[in-house]
C-alpha atoms as a PDB file:
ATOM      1  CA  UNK A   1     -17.488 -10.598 -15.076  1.00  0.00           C
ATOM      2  CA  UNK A   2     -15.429  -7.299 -15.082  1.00  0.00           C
ATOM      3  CA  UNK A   3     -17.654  -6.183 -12.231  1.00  0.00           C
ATOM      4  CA  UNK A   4     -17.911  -9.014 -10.100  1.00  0.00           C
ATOM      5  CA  UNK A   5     -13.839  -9.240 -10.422  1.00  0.00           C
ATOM      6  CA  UNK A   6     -13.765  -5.719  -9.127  1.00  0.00           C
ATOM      7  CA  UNK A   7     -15.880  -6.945  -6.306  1.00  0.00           C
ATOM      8  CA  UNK A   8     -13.938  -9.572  -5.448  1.00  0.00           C
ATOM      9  CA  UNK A   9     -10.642  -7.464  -5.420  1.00  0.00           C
ATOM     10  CA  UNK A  10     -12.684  -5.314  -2.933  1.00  0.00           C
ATOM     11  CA  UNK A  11     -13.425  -7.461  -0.650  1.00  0.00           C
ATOM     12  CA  UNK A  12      -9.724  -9.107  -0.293  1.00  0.00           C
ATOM     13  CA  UNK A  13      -8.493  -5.935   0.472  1.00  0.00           C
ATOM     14  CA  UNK A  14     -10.933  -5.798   3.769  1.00  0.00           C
ATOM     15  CA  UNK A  15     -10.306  -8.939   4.925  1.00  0.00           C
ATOM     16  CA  UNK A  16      -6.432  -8.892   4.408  1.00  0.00           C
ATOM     17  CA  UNK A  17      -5.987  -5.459   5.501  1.00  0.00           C
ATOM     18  CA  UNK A  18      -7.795  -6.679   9.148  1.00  0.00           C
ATOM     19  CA  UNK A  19      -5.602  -9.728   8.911  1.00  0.00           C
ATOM     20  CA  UNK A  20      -2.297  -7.154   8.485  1.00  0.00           C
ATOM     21  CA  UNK A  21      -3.224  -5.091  10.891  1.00  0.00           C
ATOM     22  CA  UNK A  22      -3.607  -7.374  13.989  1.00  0.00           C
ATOM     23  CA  UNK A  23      -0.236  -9.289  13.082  1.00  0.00           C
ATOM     24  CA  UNK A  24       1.532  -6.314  12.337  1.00  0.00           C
ATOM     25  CA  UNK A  25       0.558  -5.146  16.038  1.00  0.00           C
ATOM     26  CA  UNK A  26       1.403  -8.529  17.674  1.00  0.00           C
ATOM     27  CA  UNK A  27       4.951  -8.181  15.713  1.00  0.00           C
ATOM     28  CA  UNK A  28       5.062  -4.543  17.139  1.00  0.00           C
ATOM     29  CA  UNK A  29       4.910  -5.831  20.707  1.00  0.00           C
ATOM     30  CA  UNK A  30       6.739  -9.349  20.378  1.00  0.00           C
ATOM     31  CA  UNK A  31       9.953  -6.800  19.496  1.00  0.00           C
ATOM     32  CA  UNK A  32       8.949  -4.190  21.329  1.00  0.00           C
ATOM     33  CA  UNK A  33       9.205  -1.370  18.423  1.00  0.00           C
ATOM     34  CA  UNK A  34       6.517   1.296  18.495  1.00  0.00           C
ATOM     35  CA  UNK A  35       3.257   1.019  16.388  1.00  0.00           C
ATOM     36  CA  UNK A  36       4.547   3.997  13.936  1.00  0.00           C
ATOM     37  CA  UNK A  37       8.040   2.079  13.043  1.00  0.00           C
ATOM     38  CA  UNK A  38       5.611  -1.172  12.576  1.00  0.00           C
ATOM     39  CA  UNK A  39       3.711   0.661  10.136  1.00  0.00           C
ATOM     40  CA  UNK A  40       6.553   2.600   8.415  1.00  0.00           C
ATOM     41  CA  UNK A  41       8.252  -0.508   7.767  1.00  0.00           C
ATOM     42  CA  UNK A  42       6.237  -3.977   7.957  1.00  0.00           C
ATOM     43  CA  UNK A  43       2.824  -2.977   7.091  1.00  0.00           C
ATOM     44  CA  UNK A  44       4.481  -0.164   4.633  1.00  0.00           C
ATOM     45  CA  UNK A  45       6.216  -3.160   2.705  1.00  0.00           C
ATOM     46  CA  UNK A  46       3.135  -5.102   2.924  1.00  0.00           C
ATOM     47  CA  UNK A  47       1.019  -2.256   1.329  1.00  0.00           C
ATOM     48  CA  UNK A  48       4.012  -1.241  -1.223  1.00  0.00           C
ATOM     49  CA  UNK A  49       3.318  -4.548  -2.836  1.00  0.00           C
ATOM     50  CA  UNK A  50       1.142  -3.827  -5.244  1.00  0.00           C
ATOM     51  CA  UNK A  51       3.134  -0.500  -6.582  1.00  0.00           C
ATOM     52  CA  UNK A  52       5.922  -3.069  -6.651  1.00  0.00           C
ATOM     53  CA  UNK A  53       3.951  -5.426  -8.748  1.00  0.00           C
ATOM     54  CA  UNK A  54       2.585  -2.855 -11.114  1.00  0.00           C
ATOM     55  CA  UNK A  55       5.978  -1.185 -11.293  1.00  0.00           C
ATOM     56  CA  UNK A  56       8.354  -4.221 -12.183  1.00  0.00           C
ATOM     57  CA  UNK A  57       5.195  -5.569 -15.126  1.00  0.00           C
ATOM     58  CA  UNK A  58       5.233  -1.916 -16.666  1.00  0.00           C
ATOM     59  CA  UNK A  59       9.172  -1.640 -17.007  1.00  0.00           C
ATOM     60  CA  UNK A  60       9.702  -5.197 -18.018  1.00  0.00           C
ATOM     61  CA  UNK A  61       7.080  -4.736 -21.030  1.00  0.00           C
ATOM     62  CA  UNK A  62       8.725  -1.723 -21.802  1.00  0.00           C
ATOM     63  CA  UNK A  63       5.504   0.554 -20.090  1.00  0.00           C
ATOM     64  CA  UNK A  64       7.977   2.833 -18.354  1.00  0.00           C
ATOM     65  CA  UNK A  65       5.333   5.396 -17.983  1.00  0.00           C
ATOM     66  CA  UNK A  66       2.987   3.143 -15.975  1.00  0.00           C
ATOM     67  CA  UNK A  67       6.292   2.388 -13.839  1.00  0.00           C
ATOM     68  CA  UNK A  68       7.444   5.912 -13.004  1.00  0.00           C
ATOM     69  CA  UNK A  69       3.440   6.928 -13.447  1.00  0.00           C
ATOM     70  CA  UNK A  70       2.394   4.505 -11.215  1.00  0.00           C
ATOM     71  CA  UNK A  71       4.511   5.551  -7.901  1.00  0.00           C
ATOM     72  CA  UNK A  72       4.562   9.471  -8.266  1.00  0.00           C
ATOM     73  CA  UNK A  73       0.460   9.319  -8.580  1.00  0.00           C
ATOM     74  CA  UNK A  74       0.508   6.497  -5.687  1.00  0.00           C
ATOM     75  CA  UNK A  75       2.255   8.876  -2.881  1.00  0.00           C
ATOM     76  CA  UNK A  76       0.102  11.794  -3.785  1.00  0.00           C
ATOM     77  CA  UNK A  77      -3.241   9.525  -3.497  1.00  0.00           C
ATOM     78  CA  UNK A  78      -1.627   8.120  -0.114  1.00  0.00           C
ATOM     79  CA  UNK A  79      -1.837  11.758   1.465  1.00  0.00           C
ATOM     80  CA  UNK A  80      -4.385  13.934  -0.633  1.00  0.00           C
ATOM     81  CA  UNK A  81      -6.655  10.667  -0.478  1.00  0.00           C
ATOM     82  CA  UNK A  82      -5.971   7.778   2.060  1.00  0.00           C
ATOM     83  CA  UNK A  83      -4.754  10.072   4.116  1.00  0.00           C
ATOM     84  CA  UNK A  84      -7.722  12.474   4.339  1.00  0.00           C
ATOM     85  CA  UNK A  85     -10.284   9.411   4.143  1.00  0.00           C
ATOM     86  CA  UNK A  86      -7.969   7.552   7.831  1.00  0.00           C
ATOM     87  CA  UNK A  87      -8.795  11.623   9.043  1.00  0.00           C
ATOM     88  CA  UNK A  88     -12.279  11.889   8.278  1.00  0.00           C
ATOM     89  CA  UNK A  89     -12.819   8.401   9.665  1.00  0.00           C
ATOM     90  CA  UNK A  90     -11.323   9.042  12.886  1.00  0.00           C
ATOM     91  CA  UNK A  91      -8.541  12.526  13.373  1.00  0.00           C
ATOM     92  CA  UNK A  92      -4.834  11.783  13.829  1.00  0.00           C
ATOM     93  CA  UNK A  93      -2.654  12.253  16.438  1.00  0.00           C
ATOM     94  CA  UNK A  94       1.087  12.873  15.379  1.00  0.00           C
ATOM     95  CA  UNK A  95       4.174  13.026  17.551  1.00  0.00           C
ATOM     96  CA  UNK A  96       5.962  15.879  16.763  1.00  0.00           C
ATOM     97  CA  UNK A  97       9.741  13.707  17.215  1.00  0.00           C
ATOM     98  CA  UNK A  98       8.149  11.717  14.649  1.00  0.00           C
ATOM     99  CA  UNK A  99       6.709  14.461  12.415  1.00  0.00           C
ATOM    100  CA  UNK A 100      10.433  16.053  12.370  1.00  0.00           C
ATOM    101  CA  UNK A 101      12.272  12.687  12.028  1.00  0.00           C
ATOM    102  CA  UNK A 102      10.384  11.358   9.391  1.00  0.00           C
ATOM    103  CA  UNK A 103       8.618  13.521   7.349  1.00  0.00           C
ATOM    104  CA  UNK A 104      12.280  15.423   5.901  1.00  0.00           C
ATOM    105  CA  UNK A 105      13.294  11.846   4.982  1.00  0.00           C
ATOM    106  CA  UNK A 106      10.262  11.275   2.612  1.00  0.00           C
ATOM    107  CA  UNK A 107      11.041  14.747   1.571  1.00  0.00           C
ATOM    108  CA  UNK A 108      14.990  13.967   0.873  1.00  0.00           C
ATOM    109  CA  UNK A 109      13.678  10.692  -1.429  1.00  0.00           C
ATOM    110  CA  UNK A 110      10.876  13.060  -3.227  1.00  0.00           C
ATOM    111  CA  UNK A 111      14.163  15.370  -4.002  1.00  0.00           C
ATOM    112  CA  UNK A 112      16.619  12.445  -4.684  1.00  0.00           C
ATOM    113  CA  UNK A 113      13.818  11.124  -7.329  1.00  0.00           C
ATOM    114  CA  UNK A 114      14.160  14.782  -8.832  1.00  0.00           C
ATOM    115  CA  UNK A 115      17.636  14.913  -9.483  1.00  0.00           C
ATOM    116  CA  UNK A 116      17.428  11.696 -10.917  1.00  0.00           C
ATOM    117  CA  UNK A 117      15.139  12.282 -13.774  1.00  0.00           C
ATOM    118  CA  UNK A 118      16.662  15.461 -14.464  1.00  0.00           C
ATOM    119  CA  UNK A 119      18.007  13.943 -17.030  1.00  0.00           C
ATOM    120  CA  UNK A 120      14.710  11.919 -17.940  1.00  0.00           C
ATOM    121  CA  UNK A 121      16.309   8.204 -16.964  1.00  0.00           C
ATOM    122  CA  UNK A 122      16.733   6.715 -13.495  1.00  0.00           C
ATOM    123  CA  UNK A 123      19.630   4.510 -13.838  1.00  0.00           C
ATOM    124  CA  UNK A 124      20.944   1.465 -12.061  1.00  0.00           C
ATOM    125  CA  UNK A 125      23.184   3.435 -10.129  1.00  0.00           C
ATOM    126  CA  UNK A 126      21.096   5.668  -8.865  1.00  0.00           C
ATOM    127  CA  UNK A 127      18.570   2.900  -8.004  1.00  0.00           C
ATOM    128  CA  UNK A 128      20.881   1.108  -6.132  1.00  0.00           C
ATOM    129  CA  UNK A 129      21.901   4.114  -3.990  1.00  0.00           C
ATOM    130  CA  UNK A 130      18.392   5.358  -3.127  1.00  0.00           C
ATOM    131  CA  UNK A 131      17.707   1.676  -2.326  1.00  0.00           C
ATOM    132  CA  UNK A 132      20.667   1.377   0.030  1.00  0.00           C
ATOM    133  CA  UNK A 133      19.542   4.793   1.502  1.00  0.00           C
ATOM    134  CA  UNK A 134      16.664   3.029   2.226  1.00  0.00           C
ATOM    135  CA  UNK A 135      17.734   0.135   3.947  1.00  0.00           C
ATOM    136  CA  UNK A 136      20.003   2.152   6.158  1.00  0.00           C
ATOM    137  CA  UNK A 137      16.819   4.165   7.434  1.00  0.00           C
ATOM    138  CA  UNK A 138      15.133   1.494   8.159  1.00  0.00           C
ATOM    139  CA  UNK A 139      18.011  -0.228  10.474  1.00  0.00           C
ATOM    140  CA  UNK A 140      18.368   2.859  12.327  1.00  0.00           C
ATOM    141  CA  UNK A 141      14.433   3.483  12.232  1.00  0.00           C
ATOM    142  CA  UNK A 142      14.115   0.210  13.982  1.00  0.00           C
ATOM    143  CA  UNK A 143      17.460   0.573  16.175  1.00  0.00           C
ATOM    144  CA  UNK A 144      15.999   3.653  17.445  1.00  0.00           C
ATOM    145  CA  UNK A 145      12.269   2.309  18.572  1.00  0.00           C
ATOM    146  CA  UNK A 146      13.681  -0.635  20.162  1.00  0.00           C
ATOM    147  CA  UNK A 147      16.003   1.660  22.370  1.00  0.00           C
ATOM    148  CA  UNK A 148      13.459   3.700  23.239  1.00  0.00           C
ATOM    149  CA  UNK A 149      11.442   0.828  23.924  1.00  0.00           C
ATOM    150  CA  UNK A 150       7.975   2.315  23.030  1.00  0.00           C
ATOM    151  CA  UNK A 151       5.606  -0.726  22.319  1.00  0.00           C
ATOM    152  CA  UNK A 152       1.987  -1.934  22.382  1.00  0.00           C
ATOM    153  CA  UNK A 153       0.423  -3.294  25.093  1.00  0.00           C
ATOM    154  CA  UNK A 154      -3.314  -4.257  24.845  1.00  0.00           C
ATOM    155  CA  UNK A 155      -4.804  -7.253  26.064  1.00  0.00           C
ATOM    156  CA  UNK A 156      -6.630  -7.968  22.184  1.00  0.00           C
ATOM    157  CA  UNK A 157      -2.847  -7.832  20.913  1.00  0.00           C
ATOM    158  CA  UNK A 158      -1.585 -10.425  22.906  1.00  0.00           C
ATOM    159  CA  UNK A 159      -3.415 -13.213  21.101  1.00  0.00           C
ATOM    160  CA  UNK A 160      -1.010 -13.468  18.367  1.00  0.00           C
ATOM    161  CA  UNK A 161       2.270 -15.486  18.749  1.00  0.00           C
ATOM    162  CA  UNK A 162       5.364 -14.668  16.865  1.00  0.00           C
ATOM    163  CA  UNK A 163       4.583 -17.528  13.975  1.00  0.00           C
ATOM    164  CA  UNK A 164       1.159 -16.980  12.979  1.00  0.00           C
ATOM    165  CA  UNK A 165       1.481 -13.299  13.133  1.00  0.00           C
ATOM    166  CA  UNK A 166       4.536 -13.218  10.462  1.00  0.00           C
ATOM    167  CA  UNK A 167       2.471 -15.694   8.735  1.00  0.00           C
ATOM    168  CA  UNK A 168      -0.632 -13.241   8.417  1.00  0.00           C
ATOM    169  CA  UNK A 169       1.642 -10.415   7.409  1.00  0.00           C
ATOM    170  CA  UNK A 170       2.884 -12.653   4.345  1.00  0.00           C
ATOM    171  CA  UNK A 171      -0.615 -14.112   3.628  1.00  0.00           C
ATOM    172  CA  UNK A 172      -2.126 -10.667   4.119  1.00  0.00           C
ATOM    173  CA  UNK A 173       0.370  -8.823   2.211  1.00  0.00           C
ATOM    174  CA  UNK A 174      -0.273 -11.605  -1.029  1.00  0.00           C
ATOM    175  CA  UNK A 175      -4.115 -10.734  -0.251  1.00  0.00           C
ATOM    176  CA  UNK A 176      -3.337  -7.165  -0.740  1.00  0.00           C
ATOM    177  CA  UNK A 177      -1.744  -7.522  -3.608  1.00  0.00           C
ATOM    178  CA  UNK A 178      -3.840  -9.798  -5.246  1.00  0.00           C
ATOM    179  CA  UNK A 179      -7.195  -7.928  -4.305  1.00  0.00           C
ATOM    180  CA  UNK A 180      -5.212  -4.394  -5.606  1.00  0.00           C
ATOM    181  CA  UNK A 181      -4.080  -6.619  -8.854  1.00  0.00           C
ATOM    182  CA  UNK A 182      -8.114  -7.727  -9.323  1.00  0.00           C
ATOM    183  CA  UNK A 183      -8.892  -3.841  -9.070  1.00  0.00           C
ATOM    184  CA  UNK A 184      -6.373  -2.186 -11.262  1.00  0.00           C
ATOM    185  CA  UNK A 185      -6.858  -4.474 -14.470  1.00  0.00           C
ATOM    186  CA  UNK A 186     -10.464  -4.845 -14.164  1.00  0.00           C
ATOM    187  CA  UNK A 187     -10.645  -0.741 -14.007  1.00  0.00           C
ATOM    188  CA  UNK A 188      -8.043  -0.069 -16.428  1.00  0.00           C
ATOM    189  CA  UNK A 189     -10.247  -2.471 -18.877  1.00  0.00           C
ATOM    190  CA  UNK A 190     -13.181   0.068 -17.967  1.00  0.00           C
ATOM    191  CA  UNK A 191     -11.135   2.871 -18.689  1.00  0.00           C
ATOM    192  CA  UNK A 192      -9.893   1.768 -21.928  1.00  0.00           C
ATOM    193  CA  UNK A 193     -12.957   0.601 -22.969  1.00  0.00           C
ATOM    194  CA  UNK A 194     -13.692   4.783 -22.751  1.00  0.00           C
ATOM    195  CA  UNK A 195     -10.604   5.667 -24.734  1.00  0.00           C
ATOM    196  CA  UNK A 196      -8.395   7.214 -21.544  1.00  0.00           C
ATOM    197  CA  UNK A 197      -4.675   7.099 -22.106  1.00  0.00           C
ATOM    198  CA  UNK A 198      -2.341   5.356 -20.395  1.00  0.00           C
ATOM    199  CA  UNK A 199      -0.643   8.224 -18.604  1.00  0.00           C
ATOM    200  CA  UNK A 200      -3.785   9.525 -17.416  1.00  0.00           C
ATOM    201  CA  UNK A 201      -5.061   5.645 -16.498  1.00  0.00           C
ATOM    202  CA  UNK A 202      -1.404   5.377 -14.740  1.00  0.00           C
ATOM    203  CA  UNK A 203      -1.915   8.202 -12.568  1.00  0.00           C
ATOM    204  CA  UNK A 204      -5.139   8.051 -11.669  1.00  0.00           C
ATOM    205  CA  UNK A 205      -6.673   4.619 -11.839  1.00  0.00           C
ATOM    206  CA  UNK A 206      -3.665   2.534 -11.193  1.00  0.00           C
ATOM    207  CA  UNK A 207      -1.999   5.423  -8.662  1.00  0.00           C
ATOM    208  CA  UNK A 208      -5.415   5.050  -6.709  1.00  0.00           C
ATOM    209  CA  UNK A 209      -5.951   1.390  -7.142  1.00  0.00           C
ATOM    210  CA  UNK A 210      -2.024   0.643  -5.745  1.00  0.00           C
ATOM    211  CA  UNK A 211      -3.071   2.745  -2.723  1.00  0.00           C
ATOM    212  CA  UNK A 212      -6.375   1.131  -1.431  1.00  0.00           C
ATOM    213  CA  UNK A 213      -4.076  -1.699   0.342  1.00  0.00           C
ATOM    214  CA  UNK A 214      -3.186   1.950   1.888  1.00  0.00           C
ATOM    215  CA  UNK A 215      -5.835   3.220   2.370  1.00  0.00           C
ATOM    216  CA  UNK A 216      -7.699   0.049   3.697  1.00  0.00           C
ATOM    217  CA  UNK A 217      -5.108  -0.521   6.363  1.00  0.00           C
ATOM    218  CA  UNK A 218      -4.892   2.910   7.151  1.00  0.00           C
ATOM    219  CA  UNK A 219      -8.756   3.049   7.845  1.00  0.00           C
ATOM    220  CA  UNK A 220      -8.918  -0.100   9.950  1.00  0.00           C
ATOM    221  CA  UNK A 221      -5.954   0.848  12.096  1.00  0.00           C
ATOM    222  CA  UNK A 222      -7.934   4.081  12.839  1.00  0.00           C
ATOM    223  CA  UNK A 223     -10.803   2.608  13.558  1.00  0.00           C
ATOM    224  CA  UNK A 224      -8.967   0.433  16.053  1.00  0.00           C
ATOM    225  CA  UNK A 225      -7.184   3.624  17.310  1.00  0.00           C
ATOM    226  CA  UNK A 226      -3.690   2.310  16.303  1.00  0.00           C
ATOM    227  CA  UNK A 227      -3.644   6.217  14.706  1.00  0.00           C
ATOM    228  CA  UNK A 228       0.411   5.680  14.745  1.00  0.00           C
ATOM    229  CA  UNK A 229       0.364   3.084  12.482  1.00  0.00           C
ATOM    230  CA  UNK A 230      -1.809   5.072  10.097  1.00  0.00           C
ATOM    231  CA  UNK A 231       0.431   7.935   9.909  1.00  0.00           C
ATOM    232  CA  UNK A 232       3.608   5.687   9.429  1.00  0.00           C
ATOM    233  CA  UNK A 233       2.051   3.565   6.866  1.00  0.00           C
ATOM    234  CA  UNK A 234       1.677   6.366   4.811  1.00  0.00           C
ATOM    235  CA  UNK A 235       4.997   8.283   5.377  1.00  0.00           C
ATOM    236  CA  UNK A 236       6.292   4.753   5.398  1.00  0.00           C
ATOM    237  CA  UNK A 237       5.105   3.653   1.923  1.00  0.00           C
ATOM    238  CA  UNK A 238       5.795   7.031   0.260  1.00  0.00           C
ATOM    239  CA  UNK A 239       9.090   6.939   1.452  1.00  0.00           C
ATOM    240  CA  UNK A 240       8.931   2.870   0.274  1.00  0.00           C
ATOM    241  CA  UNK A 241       7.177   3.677  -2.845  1.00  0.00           C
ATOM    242  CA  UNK A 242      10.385   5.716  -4.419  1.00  0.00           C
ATOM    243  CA  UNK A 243      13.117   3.876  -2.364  1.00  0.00           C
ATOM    244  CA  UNK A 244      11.976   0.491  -2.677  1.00  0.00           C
ATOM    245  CA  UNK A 245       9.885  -0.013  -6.057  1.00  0.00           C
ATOM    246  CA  UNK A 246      11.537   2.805  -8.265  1.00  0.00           C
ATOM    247  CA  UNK A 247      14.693   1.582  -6.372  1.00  0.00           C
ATOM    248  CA  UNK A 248      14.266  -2.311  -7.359  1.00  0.00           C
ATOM    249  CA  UNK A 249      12.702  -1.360 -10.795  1.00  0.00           C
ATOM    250  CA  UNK A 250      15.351   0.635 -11.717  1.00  0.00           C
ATOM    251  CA  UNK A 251      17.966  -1.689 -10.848  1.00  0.00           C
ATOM    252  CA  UNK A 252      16.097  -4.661 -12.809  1.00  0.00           C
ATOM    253  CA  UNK A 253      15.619  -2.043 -15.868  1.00  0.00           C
ATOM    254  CA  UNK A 254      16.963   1.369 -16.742  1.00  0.00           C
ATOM    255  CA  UNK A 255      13.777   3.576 -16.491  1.00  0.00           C
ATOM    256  CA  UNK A 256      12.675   6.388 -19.296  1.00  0.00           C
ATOM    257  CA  UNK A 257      11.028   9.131 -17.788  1.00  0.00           C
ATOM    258  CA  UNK A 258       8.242  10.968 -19.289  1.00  0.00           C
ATOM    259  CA  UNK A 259       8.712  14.992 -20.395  1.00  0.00           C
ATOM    260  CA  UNK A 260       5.374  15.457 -18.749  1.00  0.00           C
ATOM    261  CA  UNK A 261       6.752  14.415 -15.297  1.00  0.00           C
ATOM    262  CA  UNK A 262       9.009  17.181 -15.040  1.00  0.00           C
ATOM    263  CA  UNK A 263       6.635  19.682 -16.278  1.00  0.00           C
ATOM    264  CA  UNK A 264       3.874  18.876 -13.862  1.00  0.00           C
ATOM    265  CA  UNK A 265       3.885  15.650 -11.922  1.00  0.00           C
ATOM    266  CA  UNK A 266       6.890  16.117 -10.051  1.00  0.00           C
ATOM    267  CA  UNK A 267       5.900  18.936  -8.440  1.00  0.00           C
ATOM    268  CA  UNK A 268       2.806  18.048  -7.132  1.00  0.00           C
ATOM    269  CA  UNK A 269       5.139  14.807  -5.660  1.00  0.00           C
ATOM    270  CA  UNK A 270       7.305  17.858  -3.926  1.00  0.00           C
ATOM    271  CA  UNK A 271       3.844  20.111  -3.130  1.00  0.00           C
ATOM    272  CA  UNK A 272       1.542  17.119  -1.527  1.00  0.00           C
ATOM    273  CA  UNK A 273       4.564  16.852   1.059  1.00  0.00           C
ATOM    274  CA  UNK A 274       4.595  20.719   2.088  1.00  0.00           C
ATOM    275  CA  UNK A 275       0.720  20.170   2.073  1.00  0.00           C
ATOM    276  CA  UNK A 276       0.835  17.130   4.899  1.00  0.00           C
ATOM    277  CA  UNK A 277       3.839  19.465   6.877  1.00  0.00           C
ATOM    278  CA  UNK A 278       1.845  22.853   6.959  1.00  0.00           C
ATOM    279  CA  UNK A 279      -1.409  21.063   8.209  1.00  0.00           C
ATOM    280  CA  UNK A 280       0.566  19.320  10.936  1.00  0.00           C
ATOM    281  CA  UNK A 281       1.951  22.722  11.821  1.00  0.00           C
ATOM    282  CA  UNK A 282      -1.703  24.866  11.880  1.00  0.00           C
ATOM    283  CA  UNK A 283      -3.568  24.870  14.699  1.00  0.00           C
ATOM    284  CA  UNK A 284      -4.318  22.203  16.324  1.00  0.00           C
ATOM    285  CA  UNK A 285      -1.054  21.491  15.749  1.00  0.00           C
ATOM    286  CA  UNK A 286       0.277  17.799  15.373  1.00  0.00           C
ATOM    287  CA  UNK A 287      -3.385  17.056  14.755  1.00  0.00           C
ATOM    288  CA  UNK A 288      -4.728  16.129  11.140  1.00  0.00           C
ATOM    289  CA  UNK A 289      -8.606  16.916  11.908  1.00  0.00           C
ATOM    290  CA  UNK A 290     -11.686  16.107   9.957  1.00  0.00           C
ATOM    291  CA  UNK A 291     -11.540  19.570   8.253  1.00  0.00           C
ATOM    292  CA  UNK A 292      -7.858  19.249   7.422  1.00  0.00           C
ATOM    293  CA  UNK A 293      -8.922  15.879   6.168  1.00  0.00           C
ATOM    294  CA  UNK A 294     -11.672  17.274   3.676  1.00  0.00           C
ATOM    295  CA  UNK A 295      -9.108  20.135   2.651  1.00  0.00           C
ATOM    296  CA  UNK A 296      -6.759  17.670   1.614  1.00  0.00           C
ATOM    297  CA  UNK A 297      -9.295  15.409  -0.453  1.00  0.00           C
ATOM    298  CA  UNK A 298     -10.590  18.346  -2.106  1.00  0.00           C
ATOM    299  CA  UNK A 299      -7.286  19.256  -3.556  1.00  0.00           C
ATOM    300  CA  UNK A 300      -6.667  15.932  -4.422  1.00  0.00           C
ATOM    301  CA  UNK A 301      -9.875  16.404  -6.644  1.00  0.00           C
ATOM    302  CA  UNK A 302      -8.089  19.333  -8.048  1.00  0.00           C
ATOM    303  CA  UNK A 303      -5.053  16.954  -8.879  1.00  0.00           C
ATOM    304  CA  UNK A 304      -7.229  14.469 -10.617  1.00  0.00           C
ATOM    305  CA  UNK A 305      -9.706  17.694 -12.652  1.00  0.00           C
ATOM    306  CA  UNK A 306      -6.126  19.088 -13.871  1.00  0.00           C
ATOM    307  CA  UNK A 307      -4.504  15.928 -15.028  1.00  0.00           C
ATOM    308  CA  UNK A 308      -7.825  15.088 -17.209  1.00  0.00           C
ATOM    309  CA  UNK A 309      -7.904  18.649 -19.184  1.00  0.00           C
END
C-alpha cells in the first residue's frame, strides 16, 4: 500500500503541475505581468504549499525541528536539485535586471532568518515583520512588471479565460499539495521503518519531497520553454519558503530552533545562494548550462553524504 500511495502522490504532481503551469501563463497574460513575476509569485505560492503544510503540522505538534528543518533543506533542494534537474532538462536563460533585482532579496530573507535564530527562537515579531517584508515585495514585484508591461503572448496561451485559469491554479495548487503530502508520509514511513532520525528525515526526505511540486513545475515550464517561470519559481519559493511559511508558522507558534542549525545548516542556506550567483556570473554568463546544472546536483549530493555521517 505504502508503495502504490507513493505512486499515486507521483503522479498528481504531473498532472497538477501541467494544470499550474498553463493557468499560471494565461493569468500572466490576462494582467499583462511577465512570466518570471508569474512564477515568483502565483506558481511560487502554489508550489510553497506543501512546505506550508508540513511546516504549520510540525510546529503545532510541537515538531519544531521538522518546521524550521523542513524549509532550510527545501530552498537548498530547490537550487542544488530542482534547479540543476529544470538545467539539465533544457539550459536557462536569466535576465541579468532580474538576476540583480531578485536574487539579493532571497539573499536579505536567508540573512534576516539568521539573525533571527541567533538566539535559537523565531518569534512572533519577527515573523510578522519578515512576512510584511514579504508582501511589500511582492506589490512592488508586480507594480513593476505591469509598468513595464512585459507579458506572454502565444497563441496555445490564449485558450484560458480569466475564471478557469484561477480555478486551475487553486485546484492545481491542492493537487500539489496533496500529491507532495502522499509522498512525504509514505517515505518518511520508509525511512523510519530503517531507524533515520527525524532531523535527518526533515532535511532530506521531507526538504526533497516539499520541493518536487518545484521541481515538477519547474521541469514542465522548461520543457515548454517558459525558462522565466522556472527561474522565478525557484527564487520565488525560496524567497516564499522563509517569508511566507516560517513567516505564518512563526506567527501561529513561537518556533525553537535546533543547535545544529546554526552549526551547519544555516550556512549551507547562505552558501547554495552564492553557489546559484557565481554560476550566473561564469561564462556563459546569465546562462545556467547543462554542466553548471550537473555541478550543482553533485554538490547537492555532497549536502545530503555530509548530513548522513
Amino acid at each position: 500500500m505504502v508503495y502504490l500511495l507513493l505512486l499515486v502522490g507521483f503522479t498528481l504532481l504531473i498532472f497538477s503541475g501541467r494544470i499550474l503551469i498553463r493557468s499560471s501563463v494565461s493569468i500572466a497574460r490576462r494582467f499583462q505581468l511577465s512570466p518570471f513575476v508569474i512564477g515568483l509569485t502565483v506558481v511560487a505560492i502554489g508550489t510553497s504549499a506543501p512546505e506550508l503544510l508540513v511546516s504549520l503540522t510540525g510546529a503545532i505538534k510541537g515538531h519544531t525541528d521538522v518546521a524550521v528543518y523542513n524549509v532550510i533543506g527545501s530552498n537548498i533542494s530547490n537550487i542544488l536539485l530542482v534547479l540543476a534537474i529544470t538545467s539539465l532538462i533544457m539550459p536557462i536563460p536569466v535576465k541579468s535586471k532580474l538576476l540583480w533585482l531578485n536574487w539579493p532579496v532571497m539573499f536579505l530573507f536567508s540573512m534576516l532568518i539568521f539573525l533571527f535564530i541567533l538566539d535559537l527562537r523565531i518569534t512572533v515579531y519577527e515573523g510578522v515583520l519578515i512576512f510584511a517584508l514579504l508582501i511589500f515585495y511582492v506589490i512592488f514585484s508586480v507594480y513593476r512588471s505591469r509598468k513595464s508591461n512585459t507579458r506572454i503572448d502565444k497563441d496555445e496561451d490564449r485558450k484560458l479565460k480569466l475564471t478557469p485559469a484561477v480555478l486551475g491554479v487553486l485546484i492545481a495548487s491542492g493537487g500539489l499539495a496533496l500529491g507532495a503530502s502522499l509522498l512525504v508520509d509514505n517515505a518518511v514511513i520508509l525511512a523510519k521503518e530503517f531507524g533515520v532520525s527525524e532531523r535527518i528525515i526533515s532535511v532530506s526526505l521531507i526538504a526533497v519531497g516539499t520541493s518536487i511540486p518545484e521541481l515538477t513545475t519547474s521541469a514542465i515550464a522548461a520543457l515548454r520553454k517558459h525558462t522565466d517561470i522556472s527561474i522565478g519559481n525557484i527564487i520565488g519559493s525560496n524567497i516564499f519558503n522563509l517569508g511566507f511559511v516560517l513567516g505564518i508558522t512563526s506567527m501561529i507558534k513561537p518556533l525553537e530552533v535546533n543547535p545544529l542549525i546554526l552549526s551547519f545548516d544555516i550556512y549551507w542556506l547562505f552558501g547554495i545562494a552564492l553557489v546559484l550567483l557565481v554560476m550566473l556570473l561564469i561564462p556563459p554568463k546569465f546562462l545556467l548550462a547543462r554542466w553548471k546544472g550537473l555541478a550543482m546536483l553533485s554538490l547537492y549530493l555532497v549536502y545530503l553524504y555530509l548530513i548522513l555521517q
